[in-house]
C-alpha atoms as a PDB file:
ATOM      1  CA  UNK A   1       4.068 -16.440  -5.047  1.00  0.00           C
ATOM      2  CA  UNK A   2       6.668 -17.626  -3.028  1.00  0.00           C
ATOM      3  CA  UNK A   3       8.142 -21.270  -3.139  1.00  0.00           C
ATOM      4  CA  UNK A   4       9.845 -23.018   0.440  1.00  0.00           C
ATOM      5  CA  UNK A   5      12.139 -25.922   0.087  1.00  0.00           C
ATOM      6  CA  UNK A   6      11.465 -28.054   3.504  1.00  0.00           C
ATOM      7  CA  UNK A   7      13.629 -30.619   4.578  1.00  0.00           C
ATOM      8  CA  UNK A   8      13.422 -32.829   7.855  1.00  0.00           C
ATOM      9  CA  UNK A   9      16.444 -33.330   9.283  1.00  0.00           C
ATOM     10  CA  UNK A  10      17.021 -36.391  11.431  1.00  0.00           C
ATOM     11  CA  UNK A  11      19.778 -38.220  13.707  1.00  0.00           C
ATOM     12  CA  UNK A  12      19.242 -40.701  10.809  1.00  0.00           C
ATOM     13  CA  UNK A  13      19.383 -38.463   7.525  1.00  0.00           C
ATOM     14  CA  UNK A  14      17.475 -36.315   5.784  1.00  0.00           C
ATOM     15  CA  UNK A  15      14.239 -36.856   4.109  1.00  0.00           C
ATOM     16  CA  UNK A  16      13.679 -35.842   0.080  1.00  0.00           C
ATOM     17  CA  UNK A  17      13.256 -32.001  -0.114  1.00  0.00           C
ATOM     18  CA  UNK A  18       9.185 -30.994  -0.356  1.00  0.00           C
ATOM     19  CA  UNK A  19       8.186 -27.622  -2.139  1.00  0.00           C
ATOM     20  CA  UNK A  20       5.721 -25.758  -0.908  1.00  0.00           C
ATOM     21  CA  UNK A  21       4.028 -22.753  -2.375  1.00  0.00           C
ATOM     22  CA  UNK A  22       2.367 -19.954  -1.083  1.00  0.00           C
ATOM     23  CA  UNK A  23       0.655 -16.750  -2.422  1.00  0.00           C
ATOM     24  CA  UNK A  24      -0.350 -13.736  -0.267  1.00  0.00           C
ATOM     25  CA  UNK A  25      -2.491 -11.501  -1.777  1.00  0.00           C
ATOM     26  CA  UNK A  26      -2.336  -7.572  -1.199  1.00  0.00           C
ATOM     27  CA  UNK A  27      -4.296  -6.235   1.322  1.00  0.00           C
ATOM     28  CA  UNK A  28      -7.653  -4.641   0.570  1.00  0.00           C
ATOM     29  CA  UNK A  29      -8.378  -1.422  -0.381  1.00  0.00           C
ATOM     30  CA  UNK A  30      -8.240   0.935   2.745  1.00  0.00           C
ATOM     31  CA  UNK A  31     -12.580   2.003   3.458  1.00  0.00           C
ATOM     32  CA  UNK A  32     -13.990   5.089   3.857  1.00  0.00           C
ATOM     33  CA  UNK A  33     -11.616   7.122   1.526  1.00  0.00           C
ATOM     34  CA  UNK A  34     -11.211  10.926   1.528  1.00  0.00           C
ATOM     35  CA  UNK A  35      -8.973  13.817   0.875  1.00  0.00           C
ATOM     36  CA  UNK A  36     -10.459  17.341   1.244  1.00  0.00           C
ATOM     37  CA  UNK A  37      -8.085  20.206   0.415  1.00  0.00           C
ATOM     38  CA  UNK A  38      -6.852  22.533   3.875  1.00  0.00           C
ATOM     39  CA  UNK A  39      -5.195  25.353   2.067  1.00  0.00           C
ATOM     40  CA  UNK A  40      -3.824  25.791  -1.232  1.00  0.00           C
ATOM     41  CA  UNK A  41      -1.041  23.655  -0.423  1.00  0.00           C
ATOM     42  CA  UNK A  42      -2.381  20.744   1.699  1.00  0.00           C
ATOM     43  CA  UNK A  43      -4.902  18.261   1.519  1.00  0.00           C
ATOM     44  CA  UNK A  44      -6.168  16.267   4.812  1.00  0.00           C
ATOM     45  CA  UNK A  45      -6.785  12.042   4.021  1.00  0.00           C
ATOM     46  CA  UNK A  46      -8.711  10.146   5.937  1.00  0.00           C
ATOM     47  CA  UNK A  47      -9.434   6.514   5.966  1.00  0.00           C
ATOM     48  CA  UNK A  48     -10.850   3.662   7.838  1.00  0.00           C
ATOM     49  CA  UNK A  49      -7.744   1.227   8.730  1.00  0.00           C
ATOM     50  CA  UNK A  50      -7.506  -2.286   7.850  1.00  0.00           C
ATOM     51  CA  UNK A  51      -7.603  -5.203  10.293  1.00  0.00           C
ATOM     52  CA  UNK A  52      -4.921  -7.824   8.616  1.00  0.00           C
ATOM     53  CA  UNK A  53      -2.416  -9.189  11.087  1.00  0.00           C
ATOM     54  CA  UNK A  54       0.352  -8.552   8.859  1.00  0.00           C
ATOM     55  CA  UNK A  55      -0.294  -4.819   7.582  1.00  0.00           C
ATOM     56  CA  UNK A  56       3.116  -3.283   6.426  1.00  0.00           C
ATOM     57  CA  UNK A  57       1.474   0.355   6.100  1.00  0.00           C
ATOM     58  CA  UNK A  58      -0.374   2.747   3.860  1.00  0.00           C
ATOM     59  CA  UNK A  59       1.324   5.042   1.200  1.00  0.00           C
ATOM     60  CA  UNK A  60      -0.577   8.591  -0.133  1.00  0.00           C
ATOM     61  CA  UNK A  61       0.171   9.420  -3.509  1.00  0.00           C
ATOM     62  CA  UNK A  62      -1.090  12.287  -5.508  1.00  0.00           C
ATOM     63  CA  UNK A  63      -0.432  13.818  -8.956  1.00  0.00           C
ATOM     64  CA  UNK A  64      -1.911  16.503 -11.405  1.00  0.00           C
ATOM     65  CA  UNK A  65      -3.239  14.490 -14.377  1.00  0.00           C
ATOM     66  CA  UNK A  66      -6.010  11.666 -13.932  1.00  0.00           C
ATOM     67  CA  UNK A  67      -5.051   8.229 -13.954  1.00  0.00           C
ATOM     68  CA  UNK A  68      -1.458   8.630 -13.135  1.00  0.00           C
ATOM     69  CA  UNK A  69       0.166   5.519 -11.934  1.00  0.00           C
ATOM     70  CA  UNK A  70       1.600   5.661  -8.669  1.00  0.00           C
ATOM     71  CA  UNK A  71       5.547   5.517  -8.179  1.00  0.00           C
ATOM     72  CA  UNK A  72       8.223   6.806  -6.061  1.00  0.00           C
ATOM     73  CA  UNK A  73       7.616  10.691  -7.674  1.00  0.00           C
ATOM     74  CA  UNK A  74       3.967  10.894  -6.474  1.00  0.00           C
ATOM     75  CA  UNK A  75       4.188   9.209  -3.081  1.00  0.00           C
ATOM     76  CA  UNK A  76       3.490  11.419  -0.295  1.00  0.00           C
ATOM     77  CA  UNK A  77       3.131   9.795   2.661  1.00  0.00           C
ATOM     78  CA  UNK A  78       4.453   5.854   3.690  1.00  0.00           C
ATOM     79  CA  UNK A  79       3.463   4.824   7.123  1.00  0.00           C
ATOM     80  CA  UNK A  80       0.716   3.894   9.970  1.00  0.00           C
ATOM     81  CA  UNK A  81      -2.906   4.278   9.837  1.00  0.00           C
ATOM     82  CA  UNK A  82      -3.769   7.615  11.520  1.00  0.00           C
ATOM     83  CA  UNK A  83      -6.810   9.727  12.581  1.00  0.00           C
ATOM     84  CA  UNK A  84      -5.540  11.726   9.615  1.00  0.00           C
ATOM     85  CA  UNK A  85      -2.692  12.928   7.422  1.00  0.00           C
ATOM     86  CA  UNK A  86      -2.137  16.282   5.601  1.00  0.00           C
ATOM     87  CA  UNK A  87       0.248  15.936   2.854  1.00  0.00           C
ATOM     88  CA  UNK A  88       1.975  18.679   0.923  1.00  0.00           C
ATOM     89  CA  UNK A  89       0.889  19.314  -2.613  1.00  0.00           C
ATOM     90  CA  UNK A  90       1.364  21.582  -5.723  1.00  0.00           C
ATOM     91  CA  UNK A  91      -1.407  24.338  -6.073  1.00  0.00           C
ATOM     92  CA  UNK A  92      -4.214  23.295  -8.422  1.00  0.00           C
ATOM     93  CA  UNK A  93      -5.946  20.371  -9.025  1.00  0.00           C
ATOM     94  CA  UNK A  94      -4.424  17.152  -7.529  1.00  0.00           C
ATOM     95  CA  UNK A  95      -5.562  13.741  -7.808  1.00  0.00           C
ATOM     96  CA  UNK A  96      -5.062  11.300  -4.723  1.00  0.00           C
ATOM     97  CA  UNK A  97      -5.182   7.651  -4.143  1.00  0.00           C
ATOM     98  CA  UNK A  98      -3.673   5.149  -1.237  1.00  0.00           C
ATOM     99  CA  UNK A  99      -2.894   1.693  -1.222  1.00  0.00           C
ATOM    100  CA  UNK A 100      -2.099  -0.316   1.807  1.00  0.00           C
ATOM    101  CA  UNK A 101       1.052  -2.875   1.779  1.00  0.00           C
ATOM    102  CA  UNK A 102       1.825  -6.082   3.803  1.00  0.00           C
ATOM    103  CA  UNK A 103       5.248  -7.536   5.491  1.00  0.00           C
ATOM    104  CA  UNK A 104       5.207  -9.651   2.575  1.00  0.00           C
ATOM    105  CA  UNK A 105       5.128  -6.844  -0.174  1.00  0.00           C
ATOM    106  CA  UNK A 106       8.020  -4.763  -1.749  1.00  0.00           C
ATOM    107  CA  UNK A 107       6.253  -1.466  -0.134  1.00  0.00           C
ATOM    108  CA  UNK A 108       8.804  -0.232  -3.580  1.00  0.00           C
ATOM    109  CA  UNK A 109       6.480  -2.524  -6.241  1.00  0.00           C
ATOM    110  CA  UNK A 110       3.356  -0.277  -6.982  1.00  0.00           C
ATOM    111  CA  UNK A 111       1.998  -2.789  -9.425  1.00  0.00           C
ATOM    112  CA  UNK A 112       0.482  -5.717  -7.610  1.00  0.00           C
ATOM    113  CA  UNK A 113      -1.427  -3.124  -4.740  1.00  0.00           C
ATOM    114  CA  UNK A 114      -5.163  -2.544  -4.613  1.00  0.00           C
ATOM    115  CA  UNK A 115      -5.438   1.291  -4.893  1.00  0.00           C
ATOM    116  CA  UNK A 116      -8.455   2.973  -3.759  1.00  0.00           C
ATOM    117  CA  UNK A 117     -10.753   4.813  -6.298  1.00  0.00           C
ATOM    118  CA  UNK A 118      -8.999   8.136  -7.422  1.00  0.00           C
ATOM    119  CA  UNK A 119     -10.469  11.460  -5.770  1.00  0.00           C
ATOM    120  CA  UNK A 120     -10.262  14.962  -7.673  1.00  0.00           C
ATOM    121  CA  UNK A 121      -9.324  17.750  -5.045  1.00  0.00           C
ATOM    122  CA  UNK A 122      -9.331  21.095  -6.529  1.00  0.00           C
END
């Protein structure tokens, strides 16, 4: 939530400050989800992009234990919607999941995202 002070400013003073809040939700959870190992060190995501005026990006993040929480250590990719990315990965099972972020998020705050349902890749 983010709270605006507005003032009109006049040749003849100001007026009384108004506050105005406003809440932008996170964007929806990127469609069409899938990561499909390439080799034993790279797995290939695709996904359907999002149509928001205000998309910031889409950040990868994969781990070895179900359930992780994603966090600067398990991001692997921060950027554009593309045909499809290959990140780089540990050998052995790896768990992925992406979340899309808005020019109003901190693309740094996992918490508040909408992450996409969790896919095994062994």
């Amino acid at each position: 939530t983010y709270t605006v002070q507005v003032v009109g400013v006049f040749a003849s003073g100001e007026t009384d400050p108004a506050l105005l809040e406003a809440t932008n939700s996170p964007p929806a959870v990127p469609g069409n989800f899938t990561a499909v190992r390439q080799d034993p060190t790279t797995i290939r995501v695709t996904f359907d992009a999002l149509s928001i005026a205000d998309l910031g990006g889409y950040k990868i993040f994969s781990d070895a234990s179900s359930g992780f929480t994603p966090s600067a250590g398990s991001e692997k990719y921060d950027g554009a919607h593309q045909a499809f990315i290959d990140i780089t990965v540990a050998t052995g099972t790896q768990y992925v999941v992406i979340g899309a972020y808005d020019l109003w998020s901190d693309p740094a705050d996992y918490t508040t995202w909408n992450y996409a349902t969790e896919i095994q890749v062994t």
